[in-house]
Protein backbone atom coordinates (compact mmCIF):
# COMPACT_ATOMS: atom_id res chain seq x y z
CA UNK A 1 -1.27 36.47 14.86
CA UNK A 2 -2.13 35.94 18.69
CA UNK A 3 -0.96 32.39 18.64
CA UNK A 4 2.39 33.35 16.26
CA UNK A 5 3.16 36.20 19.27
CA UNK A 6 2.54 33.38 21.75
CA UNK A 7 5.01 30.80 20.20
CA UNK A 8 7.84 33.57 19.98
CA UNK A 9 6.99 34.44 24.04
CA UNK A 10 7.09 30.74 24.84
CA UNK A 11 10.60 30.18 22.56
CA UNK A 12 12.49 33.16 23.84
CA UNK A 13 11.29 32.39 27.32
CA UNK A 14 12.84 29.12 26.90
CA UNK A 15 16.34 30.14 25.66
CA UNK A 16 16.98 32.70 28.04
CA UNK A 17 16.11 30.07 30.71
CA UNK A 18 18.37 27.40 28.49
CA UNK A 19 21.11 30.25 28.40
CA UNK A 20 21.39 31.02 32.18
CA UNK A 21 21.16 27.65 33.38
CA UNK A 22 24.26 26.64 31.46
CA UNK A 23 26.79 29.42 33.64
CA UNK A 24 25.62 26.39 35.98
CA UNK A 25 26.60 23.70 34.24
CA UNK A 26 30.71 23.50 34.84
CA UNK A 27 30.59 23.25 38.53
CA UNK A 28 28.07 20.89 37.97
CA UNK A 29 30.49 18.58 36.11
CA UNK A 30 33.49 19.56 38.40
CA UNK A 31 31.00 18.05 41.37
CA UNK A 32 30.59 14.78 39.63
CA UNK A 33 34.57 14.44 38.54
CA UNK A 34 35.13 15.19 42.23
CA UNK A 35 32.81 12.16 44.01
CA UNK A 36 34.18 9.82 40.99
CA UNK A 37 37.75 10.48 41.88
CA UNK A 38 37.75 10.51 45.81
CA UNK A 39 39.45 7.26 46.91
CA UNK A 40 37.20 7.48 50.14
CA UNK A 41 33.69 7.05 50.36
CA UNK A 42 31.48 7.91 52.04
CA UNK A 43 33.83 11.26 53.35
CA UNK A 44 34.89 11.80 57.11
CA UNK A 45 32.58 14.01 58.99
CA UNK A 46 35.30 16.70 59.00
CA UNK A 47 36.54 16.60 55.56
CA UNK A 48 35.75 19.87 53.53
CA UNK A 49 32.20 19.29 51.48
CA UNK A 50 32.39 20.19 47.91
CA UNK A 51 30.57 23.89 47.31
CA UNK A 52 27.48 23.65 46.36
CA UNK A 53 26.67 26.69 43.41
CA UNK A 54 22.85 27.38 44.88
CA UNK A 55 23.22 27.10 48.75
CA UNK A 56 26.05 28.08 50.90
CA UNK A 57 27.00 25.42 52.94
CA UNK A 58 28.52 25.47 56.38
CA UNK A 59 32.19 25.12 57.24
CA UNK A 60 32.44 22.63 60.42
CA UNK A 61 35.93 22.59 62.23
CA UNK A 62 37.98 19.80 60.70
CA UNK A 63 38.88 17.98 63.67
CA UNK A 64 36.04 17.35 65.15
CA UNK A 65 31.93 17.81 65.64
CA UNK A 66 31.33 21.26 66.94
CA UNK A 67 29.43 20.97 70.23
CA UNK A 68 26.35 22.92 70.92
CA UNK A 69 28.69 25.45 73.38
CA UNK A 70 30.80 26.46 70.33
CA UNK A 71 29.64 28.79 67.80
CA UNK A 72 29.03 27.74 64.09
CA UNK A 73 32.05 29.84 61.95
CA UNK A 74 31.15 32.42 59.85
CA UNK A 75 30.61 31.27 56.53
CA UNK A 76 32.62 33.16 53.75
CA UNK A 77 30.66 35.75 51.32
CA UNK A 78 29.40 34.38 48.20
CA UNK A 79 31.46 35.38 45.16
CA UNK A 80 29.84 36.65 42.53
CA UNK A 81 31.69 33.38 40.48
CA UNK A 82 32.49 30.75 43.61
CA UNK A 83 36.22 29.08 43.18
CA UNK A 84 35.74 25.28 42.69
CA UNK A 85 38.95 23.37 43.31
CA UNK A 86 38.95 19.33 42.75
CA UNK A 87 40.76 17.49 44.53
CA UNK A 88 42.93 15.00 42.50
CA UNK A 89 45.84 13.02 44.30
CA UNK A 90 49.49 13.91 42.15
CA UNK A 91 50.34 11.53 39.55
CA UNK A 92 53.86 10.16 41.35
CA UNK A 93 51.92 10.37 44.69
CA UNK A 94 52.66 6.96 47.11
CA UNK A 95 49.79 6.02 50.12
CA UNK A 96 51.04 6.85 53.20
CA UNK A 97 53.28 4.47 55.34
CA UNK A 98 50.43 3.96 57.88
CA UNK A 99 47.07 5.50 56.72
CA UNK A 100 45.32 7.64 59.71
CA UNK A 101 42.00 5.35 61.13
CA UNK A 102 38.81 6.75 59.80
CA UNK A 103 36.57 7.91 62.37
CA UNK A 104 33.20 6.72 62.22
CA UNK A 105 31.29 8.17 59.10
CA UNK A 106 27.98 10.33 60.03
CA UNK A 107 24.88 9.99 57.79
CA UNK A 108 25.61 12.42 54.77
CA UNK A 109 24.11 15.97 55.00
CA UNK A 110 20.55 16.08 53.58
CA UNK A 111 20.19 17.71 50.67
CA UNK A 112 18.41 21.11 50.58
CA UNK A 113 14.90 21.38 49.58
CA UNK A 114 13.68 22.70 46.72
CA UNK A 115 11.81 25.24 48.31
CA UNK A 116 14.54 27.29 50.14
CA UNK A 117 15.35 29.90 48.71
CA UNK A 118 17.85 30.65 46.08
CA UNK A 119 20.86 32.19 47.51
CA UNK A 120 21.96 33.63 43.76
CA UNK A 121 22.48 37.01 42.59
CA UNK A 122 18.98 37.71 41.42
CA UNK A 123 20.42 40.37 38.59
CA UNK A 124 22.38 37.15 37.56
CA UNK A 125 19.85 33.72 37.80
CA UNK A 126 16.67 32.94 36.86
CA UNK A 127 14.58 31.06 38.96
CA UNK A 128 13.56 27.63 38.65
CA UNK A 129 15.07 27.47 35.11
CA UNK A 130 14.14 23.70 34.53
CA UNK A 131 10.03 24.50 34.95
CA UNK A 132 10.64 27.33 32.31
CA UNK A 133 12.54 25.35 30.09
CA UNK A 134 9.55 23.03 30.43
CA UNK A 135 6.57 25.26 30.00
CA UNK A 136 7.91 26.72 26.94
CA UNK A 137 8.50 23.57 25.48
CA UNK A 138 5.18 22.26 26.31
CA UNK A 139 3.81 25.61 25.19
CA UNK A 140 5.40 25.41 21.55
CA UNK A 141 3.98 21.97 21.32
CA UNK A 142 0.65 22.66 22.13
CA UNK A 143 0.55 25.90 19.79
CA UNK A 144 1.90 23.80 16.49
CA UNK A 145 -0.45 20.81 17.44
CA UNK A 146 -3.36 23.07 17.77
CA UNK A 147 -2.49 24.72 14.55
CA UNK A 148 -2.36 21.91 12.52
CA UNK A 149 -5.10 19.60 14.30
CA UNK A 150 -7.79 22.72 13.34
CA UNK A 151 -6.24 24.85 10.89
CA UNK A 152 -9.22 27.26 10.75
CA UNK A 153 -8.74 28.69 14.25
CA UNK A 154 -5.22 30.16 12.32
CA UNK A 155 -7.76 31.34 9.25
CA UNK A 156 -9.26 34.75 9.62
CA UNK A 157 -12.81 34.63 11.07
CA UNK A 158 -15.59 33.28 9.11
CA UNK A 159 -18.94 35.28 7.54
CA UNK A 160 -21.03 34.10 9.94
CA UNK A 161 -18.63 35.09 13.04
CA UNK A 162 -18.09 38.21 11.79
CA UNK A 163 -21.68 38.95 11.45
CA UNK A 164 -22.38 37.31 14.94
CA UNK A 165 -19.52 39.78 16.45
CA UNK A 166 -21.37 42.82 14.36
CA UNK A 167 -24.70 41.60 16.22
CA UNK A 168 -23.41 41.65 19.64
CA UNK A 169 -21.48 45.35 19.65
CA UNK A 170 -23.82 47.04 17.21
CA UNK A 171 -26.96 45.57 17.05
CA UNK A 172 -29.10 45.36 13.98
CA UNK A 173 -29.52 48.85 12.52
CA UNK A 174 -30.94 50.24 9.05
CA UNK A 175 -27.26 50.55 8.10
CA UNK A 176 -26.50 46.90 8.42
CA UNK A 177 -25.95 44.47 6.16
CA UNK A 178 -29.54 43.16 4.76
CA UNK A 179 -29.04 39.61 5.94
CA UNK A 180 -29.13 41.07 9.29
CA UNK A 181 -31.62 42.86 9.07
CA UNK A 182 -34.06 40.26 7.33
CA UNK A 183 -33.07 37.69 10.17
CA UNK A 184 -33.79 40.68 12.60
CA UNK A 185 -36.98 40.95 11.04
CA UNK A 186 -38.53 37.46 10.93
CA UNK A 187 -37.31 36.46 14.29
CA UNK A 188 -39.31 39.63 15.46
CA UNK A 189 -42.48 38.41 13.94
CA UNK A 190 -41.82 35.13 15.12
CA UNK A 191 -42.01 35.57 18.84
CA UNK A 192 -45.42 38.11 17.86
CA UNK A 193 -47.39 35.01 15.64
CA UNK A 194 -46.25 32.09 18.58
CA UNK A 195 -47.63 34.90 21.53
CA UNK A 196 -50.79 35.00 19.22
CA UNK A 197 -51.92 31.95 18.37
CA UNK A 198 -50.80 30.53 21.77
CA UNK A 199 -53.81 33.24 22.95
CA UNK A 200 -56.12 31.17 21.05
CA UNK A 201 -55.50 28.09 22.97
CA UNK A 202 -54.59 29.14 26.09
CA UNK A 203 -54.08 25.89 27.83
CA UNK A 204 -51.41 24.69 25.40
CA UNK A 205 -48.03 26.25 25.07
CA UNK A 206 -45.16 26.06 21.74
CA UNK A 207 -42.55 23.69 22.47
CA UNK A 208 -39.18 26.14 21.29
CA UNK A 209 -35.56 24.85 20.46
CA UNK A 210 -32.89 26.99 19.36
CA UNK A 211 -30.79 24.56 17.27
CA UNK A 212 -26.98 25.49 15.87
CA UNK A 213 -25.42 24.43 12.68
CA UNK A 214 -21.80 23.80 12.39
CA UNK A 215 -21.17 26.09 9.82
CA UNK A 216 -23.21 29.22 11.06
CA UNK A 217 -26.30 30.02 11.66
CA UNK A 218 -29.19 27.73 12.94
CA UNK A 219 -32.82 28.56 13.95
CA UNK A 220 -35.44 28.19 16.20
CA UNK A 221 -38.44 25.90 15.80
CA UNK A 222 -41.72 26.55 17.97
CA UNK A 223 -43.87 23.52 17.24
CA UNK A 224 -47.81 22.54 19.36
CA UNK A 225 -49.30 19.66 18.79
CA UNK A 226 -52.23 17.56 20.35
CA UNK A 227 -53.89 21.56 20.85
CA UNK A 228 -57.54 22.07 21.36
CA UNK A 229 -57.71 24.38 18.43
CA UNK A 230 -54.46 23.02 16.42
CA UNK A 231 -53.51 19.32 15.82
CA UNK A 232 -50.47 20.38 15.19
CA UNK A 233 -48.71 24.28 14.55
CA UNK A 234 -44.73 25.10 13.48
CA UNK A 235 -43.54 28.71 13.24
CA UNK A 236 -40.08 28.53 12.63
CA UNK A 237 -37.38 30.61 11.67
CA UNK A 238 -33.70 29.08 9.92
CA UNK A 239 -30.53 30.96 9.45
CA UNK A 240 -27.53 29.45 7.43
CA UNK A 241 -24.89 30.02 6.26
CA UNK A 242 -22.79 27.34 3.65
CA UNK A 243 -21.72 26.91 0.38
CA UNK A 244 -22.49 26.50 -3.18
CA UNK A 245 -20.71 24.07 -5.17
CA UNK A 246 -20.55 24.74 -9.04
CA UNK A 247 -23.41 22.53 -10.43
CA UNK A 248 -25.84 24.64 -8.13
CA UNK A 249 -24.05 28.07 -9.24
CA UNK A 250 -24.67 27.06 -13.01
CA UNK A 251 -28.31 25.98 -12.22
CA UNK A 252 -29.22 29.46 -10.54
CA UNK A 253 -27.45 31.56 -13.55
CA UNK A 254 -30.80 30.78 -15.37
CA UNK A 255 -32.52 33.16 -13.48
CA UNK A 256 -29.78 35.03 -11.81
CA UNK A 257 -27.39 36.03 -14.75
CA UNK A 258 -25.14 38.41 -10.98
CA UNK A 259 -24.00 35.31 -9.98
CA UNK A 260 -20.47 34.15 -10.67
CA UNK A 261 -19.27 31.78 -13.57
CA UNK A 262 -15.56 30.93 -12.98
CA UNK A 263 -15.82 30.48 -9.43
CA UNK A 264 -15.66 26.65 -8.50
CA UNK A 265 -17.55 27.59 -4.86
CA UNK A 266 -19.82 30.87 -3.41
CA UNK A 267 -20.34 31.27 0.11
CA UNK A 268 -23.97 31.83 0.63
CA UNK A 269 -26.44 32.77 3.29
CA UNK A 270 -30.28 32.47 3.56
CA UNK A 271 -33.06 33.22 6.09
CA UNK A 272 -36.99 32.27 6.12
CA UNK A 273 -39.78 32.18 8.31
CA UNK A 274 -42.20 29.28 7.97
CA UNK A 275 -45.26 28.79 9.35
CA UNK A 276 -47.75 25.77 8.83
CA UNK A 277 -51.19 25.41 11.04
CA UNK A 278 -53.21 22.41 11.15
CA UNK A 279 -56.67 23.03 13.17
CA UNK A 280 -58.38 20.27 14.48
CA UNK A 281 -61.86 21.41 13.24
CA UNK A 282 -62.45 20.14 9.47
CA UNK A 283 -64.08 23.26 9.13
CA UNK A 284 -61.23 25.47 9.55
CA UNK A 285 -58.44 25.78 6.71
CA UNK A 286 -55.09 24.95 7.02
CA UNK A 287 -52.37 27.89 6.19
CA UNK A 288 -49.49 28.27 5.14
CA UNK A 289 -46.96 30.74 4.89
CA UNK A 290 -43.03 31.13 3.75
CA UNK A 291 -40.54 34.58 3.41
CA UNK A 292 -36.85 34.34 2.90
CA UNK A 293 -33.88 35.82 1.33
CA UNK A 294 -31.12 34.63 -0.21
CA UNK A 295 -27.73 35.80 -1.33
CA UNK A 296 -24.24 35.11 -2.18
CA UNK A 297 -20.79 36.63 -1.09
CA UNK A 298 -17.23 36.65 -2.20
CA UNK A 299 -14.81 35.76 0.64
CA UNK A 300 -15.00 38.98 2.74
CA UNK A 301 -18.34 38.98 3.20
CA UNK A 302 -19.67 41.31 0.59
CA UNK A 303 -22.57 40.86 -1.23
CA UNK A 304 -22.48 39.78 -5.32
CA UNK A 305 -26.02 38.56 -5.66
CA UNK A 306 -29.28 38.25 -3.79
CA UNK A 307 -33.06 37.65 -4.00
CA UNK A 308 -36.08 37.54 -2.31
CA UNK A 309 -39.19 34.56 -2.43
CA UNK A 310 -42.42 33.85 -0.47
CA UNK A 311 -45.58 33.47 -0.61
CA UNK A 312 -49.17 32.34 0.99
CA UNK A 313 -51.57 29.86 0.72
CA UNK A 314 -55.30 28.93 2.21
CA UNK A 315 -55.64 24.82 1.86
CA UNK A 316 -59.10 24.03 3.33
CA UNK A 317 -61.15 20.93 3.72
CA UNK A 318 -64.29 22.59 3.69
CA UNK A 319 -65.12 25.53 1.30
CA UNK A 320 -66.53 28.73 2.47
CA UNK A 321 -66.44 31.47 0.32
CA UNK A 322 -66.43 34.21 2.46
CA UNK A 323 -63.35 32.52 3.95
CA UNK A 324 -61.27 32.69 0.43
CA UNK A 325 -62.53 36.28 -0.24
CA UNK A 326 -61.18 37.74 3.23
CA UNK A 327 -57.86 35.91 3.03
CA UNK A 328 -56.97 36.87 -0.68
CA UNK A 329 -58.44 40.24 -0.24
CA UNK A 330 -56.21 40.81 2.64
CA UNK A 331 -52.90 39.69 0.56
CA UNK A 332 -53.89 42.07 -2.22
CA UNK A 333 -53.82 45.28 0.02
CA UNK A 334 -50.15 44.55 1.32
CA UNK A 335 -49.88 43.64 -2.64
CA UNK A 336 -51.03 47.06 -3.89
CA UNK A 337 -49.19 49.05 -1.44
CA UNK A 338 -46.19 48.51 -3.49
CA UNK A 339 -47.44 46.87 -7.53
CA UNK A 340 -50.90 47.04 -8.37
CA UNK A 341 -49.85 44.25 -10.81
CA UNK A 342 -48.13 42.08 -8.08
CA UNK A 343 -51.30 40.28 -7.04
CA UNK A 344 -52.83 38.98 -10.12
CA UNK A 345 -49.73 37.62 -10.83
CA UNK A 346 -48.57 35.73 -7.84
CA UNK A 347 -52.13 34.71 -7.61
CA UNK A 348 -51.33 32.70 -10.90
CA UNK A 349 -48.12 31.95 -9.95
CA UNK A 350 -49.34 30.13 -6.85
CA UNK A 351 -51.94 28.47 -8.40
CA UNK A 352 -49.16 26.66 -10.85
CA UNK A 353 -46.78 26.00 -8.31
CA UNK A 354 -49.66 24.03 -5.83
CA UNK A 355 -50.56 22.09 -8.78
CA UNK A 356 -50.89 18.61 -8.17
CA UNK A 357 -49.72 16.99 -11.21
CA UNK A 358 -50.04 13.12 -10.69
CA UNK A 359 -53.90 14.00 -8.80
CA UNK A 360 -54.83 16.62 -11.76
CA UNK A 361 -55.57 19.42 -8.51
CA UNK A 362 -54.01 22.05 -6.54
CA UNK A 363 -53.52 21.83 -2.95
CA UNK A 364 -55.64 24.78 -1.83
CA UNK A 365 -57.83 27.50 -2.81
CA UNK A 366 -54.75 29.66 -3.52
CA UNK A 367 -52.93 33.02 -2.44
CA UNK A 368 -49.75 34.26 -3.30
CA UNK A 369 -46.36 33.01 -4.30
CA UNK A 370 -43.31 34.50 -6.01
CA UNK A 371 -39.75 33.57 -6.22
CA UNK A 372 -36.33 35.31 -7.62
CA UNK A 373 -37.29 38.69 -6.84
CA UNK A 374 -33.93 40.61 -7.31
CA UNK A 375 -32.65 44.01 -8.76
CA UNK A 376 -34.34 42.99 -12.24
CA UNK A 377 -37.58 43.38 -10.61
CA UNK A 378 -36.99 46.79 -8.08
CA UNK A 379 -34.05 47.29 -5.29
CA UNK A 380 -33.29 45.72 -2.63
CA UNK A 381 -34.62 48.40 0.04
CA UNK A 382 -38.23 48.31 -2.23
CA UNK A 383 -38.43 44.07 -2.26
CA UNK A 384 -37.66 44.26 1.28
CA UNK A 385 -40.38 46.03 2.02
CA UNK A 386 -42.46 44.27 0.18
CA UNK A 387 -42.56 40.63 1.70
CA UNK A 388 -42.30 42.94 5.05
CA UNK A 389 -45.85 44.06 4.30
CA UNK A 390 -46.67 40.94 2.95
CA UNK A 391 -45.79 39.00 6.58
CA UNK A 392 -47.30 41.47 8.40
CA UNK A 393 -50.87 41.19 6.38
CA UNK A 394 -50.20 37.41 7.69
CA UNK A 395 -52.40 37.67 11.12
CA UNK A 396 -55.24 39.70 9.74
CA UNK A 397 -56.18 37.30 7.16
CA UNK A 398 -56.02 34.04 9.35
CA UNK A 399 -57.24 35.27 12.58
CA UNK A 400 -60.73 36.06 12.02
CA UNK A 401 -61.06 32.59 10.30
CA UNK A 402 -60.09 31.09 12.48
CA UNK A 403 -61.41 32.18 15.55
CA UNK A 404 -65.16 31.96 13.41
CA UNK A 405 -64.44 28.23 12.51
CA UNK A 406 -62.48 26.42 15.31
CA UNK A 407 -65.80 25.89 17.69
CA UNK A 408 -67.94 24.95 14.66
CA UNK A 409 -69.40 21.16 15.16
CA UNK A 410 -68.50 18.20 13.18
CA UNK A 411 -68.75 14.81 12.53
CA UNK A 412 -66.79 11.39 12.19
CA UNK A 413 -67.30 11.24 8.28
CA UNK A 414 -65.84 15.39 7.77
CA UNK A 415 -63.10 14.69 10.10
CA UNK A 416 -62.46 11.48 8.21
CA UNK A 417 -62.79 14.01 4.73
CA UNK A 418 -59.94 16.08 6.73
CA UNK A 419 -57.27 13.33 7.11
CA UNK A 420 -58.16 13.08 3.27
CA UNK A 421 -57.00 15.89 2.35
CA UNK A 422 -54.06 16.08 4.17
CA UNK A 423 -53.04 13.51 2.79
CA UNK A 424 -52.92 15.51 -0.47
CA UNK A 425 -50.92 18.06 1.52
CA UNK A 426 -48.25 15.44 2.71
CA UNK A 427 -47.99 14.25 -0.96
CA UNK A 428 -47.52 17.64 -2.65
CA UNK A 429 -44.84 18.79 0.35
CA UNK A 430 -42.88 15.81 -0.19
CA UNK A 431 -43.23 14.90 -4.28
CA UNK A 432 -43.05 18.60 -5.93
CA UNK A 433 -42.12 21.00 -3.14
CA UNK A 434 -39.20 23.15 -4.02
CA UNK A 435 -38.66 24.32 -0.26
CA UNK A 436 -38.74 20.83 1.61
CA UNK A 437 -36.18 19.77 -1.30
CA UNK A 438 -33.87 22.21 -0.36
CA UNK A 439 -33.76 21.75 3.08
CA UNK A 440 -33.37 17.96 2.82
CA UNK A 441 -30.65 18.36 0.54
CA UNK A 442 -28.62 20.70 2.55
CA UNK A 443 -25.74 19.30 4.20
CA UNK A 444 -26.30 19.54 8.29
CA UNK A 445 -30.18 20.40 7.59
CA UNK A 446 -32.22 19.64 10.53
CA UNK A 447 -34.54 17.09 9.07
CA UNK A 448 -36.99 17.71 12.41
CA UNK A 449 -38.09 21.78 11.29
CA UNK A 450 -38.37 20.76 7.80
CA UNK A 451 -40.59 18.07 8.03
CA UNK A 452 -42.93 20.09 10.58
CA UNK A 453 -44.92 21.26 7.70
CA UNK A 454 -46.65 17.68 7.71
CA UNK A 455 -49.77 17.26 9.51
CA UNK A 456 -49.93 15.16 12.51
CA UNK A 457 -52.30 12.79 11.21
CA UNK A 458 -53.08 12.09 7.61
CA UNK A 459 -55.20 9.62 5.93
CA UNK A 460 -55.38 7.73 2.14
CA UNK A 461 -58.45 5.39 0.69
CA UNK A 462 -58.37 3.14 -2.11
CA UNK A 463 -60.43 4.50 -5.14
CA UNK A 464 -62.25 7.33 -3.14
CA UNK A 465 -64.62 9.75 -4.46
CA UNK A 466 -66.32 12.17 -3.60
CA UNK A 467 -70.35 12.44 -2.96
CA UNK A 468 -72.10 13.83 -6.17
CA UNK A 469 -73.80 17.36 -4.63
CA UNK A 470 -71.42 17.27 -1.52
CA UNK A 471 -69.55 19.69 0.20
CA UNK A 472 -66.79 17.85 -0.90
CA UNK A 473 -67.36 17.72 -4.53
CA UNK A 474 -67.62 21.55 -4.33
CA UNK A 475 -64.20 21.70 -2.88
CA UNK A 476 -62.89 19.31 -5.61
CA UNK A 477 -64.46 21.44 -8.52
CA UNK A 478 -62.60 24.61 -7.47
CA UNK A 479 -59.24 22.89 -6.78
CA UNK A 480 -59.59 21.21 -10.27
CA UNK A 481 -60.40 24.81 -12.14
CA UNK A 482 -58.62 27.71 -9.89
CA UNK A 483 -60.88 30.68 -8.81
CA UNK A 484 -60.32 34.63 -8.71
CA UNK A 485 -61.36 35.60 -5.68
């Protein structure tokens, strides 16, 4: 509408300026007939000059120069519409018997500038009509050019500016949509897990960028590597916003019977908060954790479906039971605050899903994981607080591991055990996992925070076993038959 309003201005500015220029335009013609048609060029000094329809010029006496003791005669008052006479010699007309000597001709009178001023009515002109008449013409230009080179800036605003608008002069309240508020939410507990764990390795600092999709949305990835305590550590949080086409509609029916089936496209949204530590001691476990939301919108913004998915896992290279007990009882009490029957099944549930199927092993000792949570399984406001309790139960099951483990010694051979396994980890993560699939196959995904998930270093032997009686083969017998812990 702004830009419509802008082109009518710009037109109407230019006809008006078109219209009064044109009173202009017969003594401009009358002018030109009258230097064609005079037998004598250039004029005698005292000849009469032609008027001139902007500036008044002077009358000089006809006979002769006026010296600088005689006083320049009045000039007339302008007319409101000056009388231009040509001057065209009669038709029968004969050249006189003996024609009158010229006198010498003087330089012709120099032209007035441009910047005196105009001398015209102003209830009558307009000023400097030909720099109107140009602007608007350049202005109508620009405005159709700009509206068909990007035809969205014509479109009303997208999702994603509309909810970055509702951001800036609202905030994020209880009220708001529940996008918002889950991005509110994760980028909160973000900036609290990167403040932590940067405690316990105070002389290394997260390396942050805020990245920006084209579409809406982006993220920002915190990522330390080469630590004292971590090899390598991402905590990072993605936003976006994009679309579904129909094969991807049809394939999440299955599970989510809300969505859409005549619709060719869905706008969609989703947020998560991933987090993947690596410690440099073998004898502390890696973890992993992931919470997002998804949903999908009709053209205004309003939501038609949505679901939550998460989960946590404990991947270590070296078992210690007390270690497993602490970390899954800890998940079970956010669990029970809200389903006494939520843990024993995401327990299985993550178990199947870490499977290893071409190794015949899971990746760690388990946790939780659970996926298409939506109003078939309790509201929204219930889910949401859920996986809120769940994040939050994230620190207090990692911490005290591993601030016990991460000054423990070791050797060449369980650090060489270590890049084993991670080697596992970088298989599973890029073969079977559902999350890193996603993200790769997302058009304008940032291939950099996906991938941070994979350890720094990993390491794979030909035909290796483990030692019969080892700590090893321990680990290998509970990854091979899953444990309640």
């Amino acid at each position: 509408m702004a830009f419509a309003r802008a082109a009518q201005w710009a037109c109407h500015s230019a006809s008006q300026s078109a219209r009064q220029y044109s009173r202009h335009e017969p003594l401009c013609a009358q002018s030109i007939r009258f230097y064609a048609s005079s037998p004598v060029k250039p004029r005698p000094y005292g000849a009469k000059p032609t008027p001139k329809p902007l500036v008044q010029a002077k009358q000089p006496a006809p006979s002769k120069p006026p010296t600088s003791a005689q006083k320049p005669p009045v000039a007339p008052k302008p007319s409101a519409e000056p009388k231009v006479t040509t001057r065209q010699p009669p038709a029968d007309s004969t050249p006189p018997a003996t024609p009158q000597p010229l006198p010498t001709p003087e330089p012709p009178e120099t032209p007035p500038s441009p910047k005196q001023p105009n001398t015209q009515d102003k209830g009558t002109g307009v000023s400097h009509p030909y720099l109107r008449i140009t602007v608007g013409v350049v202005l109508c230009g620009s405005i159709i050019y700009s509206m068909i080179a990007d035809p969205l800036r014509a479109d009303s605003p997208s999702i994603a500016e509309r909810d970055t608008l509702a951001k800036r002069e609202s905030g994020i309240t209880p009220s708001s949509p529940m996008r918002l508020r889950m991005e509110g939410f994760i980028k909160s507990q973000q900036s609290l897990i990167v403040k932590t764990l940067e405690g316990l390795d105070p002389k290394h600092k997260f390396r942050t960028d805020t990245w920006r999709r084209p579409n809406g949305g982006g993220g920002i990835s915190c990522v330390l590597q080469d630590g004292e305590v971590f090899e390598k550590a991402g905590v990072n949080t993605s936003i976006v916003y994009g679309t579904l086409p129909r094969p991807a509609i049809e394939k999440m029916r299955v599970n989510h019977k809300a969505l859409d089936p005549d619709v060719d496209s869905l706008e969609f949204f989703a947020a998560g908060l991933s987090c993947v530590l690596h410690p440099t001691n073998p004898n502390a476990p890696t973890v992993h954790f992931n919470y997002r939301y998804f949903e999908t919108m009709d053209a205004e913004g309003n939501c038609n479906a949505w679901w939550f998915g998460g989960g946590t896992d404990l991947t270590p290279s070296y078992l210690f039971d007390e270690d497993a007990i602490h970390f899954h009882r800890t998940i079970k009490e956010a669990c029970d605050k809200h389903d006494r029957a939520y843990f024993p099944r995401f327990k299985t549930w993550c178990d199947k899903y870490f499977h290893i199927p071409h190794r015949g092993e899971s990746r760690g000792v388990g946790g939780i994981f659970f996926d298409d949570l939506d109003e078939q399984e309790k509201d929204q406001e219930q889910l949401f607080c859920f996986v809120k309790d769940c994040l939050l139960a994230f620190l207090p099951s990692y911490l005290p591991l591993i601030e016990k483990r991460k000054d423990v010694p070791y050797t060449d051979k369980e650090k060489e055990w270590q890049q084993l396994r991670r080697g596992r980890y970088v298989e599973f993560n890029l073969v079977h996992d559902r999350g890193t699939s996603f993200g790769l196959n997302t058009p304008g995904a940032r291939v950099e925070s996906i991938l941070m998930s994979l350890p720094l270093t990993a390491r794979w032997m030909y035909m290796h076993d483990a030692e019969r009686g080892s700590r090893e083969e321990r680990l290998m017998k509970v990854l091979r038959e899953p444990r309640d812990w």
